[in-house]
C-alpha atoms as a PDB file:
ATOM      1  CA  UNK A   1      12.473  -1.493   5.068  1.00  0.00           C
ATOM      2  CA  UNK A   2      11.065   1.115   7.487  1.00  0.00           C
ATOM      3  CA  UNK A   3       8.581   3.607   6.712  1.00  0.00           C
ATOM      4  CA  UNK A   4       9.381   7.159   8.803  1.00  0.00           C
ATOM      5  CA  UNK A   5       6.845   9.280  10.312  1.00  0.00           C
ATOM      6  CA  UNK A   6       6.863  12.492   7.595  1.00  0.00           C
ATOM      7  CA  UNK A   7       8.849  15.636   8.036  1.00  0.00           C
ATOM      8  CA  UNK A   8       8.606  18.913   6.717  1.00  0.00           C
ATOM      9  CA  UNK A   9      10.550  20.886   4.916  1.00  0.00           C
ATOM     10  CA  UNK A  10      11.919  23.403   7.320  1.00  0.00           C
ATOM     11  CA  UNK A  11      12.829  20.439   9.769  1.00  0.00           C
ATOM     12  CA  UNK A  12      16.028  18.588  10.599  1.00  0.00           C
ATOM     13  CA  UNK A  13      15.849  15.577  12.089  1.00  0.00           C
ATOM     14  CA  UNK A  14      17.464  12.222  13.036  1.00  0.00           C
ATOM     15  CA  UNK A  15      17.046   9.145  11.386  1.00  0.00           C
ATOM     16  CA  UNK A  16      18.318   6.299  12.891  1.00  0.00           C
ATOM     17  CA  UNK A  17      18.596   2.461  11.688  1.00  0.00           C
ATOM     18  CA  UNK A  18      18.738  -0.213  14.695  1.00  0.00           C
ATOM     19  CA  UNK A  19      20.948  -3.157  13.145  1.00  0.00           C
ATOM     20  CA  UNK A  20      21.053  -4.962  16.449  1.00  0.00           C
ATOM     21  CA  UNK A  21      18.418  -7.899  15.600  1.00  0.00           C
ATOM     22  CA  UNK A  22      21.081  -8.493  12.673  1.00  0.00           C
ATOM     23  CA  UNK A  23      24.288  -8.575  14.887  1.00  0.00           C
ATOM     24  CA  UNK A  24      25.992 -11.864  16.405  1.00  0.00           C
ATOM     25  CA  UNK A  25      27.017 -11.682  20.222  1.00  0.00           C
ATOM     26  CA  UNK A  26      30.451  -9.601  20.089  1.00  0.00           C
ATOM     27  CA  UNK A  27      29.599  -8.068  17.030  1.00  0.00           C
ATOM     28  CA  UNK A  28      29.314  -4.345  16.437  1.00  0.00           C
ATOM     29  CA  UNK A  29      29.345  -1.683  14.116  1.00  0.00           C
ATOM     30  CA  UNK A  30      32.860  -0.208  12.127  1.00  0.00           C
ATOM     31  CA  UNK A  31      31.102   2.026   9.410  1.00  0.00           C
ATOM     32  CA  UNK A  32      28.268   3.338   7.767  1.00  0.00           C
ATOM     33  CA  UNK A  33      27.411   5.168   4.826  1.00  0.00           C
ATOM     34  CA  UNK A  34      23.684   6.503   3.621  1.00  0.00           C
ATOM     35  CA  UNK A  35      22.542   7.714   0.318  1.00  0.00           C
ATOM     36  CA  UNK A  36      19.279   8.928  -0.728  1.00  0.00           C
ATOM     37  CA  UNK A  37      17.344   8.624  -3.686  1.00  0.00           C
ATOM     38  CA  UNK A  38      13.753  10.426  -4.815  1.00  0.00           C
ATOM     39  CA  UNK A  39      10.879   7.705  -4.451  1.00  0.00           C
ATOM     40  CA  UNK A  40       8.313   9.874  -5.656  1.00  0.00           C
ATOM     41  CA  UNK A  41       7.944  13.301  -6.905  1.00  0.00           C
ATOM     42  CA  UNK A  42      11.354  15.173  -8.600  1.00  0.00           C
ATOM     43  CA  UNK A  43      14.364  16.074  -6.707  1.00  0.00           C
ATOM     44  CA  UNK A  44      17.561  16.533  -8.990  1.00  0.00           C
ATOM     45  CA  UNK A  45      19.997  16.094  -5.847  1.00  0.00           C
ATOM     46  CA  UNK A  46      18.047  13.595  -3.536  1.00  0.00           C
ATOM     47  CA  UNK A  47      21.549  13.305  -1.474  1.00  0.00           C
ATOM     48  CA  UNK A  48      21.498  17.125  -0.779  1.00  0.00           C
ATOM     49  CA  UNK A  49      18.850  16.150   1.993  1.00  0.00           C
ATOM     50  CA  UNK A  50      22.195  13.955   3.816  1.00  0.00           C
ATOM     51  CA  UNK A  51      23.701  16.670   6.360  1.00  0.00           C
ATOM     52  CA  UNK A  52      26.639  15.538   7.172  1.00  0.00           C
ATOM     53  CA  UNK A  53      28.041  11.596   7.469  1.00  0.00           C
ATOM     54  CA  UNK A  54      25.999   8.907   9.616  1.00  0.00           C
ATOM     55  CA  UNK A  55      26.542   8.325  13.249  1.00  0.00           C
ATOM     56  CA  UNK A  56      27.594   4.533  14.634  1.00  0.00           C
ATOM     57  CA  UNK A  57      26.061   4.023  18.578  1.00  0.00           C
ATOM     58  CA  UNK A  58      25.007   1.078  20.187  1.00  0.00           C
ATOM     59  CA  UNK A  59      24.346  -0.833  16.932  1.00  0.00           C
ATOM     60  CA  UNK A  60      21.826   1.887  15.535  1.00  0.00           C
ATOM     61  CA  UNK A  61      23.155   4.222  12.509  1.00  0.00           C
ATOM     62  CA  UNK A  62      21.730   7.733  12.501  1.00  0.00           C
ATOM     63  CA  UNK A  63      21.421  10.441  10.086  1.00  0.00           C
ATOM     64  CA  UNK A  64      20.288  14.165   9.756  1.00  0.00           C
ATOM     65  CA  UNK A  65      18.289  14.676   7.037  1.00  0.00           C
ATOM     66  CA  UNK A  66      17.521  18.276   6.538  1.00  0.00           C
ATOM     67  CA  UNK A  67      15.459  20.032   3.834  1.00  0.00           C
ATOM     68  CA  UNK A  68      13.208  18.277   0.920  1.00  0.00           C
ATOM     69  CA  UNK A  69      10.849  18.789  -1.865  1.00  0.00           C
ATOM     70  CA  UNK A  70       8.024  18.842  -0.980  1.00  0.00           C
ATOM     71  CA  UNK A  71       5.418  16.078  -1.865  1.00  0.00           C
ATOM     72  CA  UNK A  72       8.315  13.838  -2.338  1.00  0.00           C
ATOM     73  CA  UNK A  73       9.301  10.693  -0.909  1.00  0.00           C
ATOM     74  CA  UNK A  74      12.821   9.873  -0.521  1.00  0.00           C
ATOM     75  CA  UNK A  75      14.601   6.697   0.408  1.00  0.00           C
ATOM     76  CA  UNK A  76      17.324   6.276   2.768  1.00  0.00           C
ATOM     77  CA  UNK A  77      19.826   3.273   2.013  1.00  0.00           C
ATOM     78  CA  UNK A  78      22.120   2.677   5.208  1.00  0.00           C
ATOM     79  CA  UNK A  79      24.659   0.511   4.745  1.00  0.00           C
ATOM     80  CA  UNK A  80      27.176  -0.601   7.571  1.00  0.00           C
ATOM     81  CA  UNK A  81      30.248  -2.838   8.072  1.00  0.00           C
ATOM     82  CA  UNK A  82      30.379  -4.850  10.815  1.00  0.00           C
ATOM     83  CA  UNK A  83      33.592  -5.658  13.368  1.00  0.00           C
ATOM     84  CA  UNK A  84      33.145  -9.752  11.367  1.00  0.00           C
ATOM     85  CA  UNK A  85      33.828  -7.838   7.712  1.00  0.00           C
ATOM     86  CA  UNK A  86      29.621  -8.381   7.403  1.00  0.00           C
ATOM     87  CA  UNK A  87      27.790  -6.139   5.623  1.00  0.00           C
ATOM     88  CA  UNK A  88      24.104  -5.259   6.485  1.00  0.00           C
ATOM     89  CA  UNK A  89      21.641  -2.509   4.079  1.00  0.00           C
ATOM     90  CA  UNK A  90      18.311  -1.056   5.747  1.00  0.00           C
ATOM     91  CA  UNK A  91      16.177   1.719   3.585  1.00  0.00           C
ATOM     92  CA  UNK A  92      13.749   3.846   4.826  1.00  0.00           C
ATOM     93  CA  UNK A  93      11.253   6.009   2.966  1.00  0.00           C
ATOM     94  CA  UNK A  94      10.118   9.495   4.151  1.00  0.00           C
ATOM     95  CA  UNK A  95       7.464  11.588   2.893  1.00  0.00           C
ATOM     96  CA  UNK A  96       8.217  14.998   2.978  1.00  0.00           C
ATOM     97  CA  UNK A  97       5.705  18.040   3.058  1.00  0.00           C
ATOM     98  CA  UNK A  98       5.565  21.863   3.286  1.00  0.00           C
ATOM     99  CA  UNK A  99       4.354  22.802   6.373  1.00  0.00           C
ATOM    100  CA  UNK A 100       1.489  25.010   4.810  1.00  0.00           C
ATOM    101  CA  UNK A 101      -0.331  21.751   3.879  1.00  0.00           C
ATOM    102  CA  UNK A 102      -3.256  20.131   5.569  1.00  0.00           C
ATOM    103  CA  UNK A 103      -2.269  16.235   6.443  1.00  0.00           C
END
């Protein structure tokens, strides 16, 4: 699991996944899929931060992530298939805050 630096809530940004200490000589990336889900704090539609489908390069997945509640935390869960049929999940949890706030 990786914790993200935070975002705000008028931000998008990238968030990428490096599977390459995972990956055998040869092997690389075929697909990837992300989901989100609402750590902490209430967000109906957690996906609705997802813009758009991940990005395979170089053996990192990225997605945008755009919006939030804020004073949430939401979890990314990036799954991939691999060009050997293996299957690898990272998460990553970002806190998300209006930019009014005092950090």
């Amino acid at each position: 699991m990786s914790q993200f630096s935070y975002k705000y809530t008028t931000e998008s940004e990238l968030f990428s996944f490096d599977f390459n200490p995972v990956l055998s000589t040869g092997e690389t990336l075929s697909t990837a899929s992300c989901t989100a889900i609402t750590l902490q704090g209430t967000d109906p539609s957690p996906s609705s931060i997802l813009s758009g489908t991940p990005v395979i390069s170089l053996g990192k997945a990225t997605q945008m992530v755009t919006g939030g509640v804020a004073d949430n935390t939401y979890r990314l869960i990036m799954t991939v298939t691999t060009s050997l049929s293996n299957i690898f999940t990272c998460t990553g949890d970002i806190p998300v805050y209006d930019p009014s706030e005092e950090l």
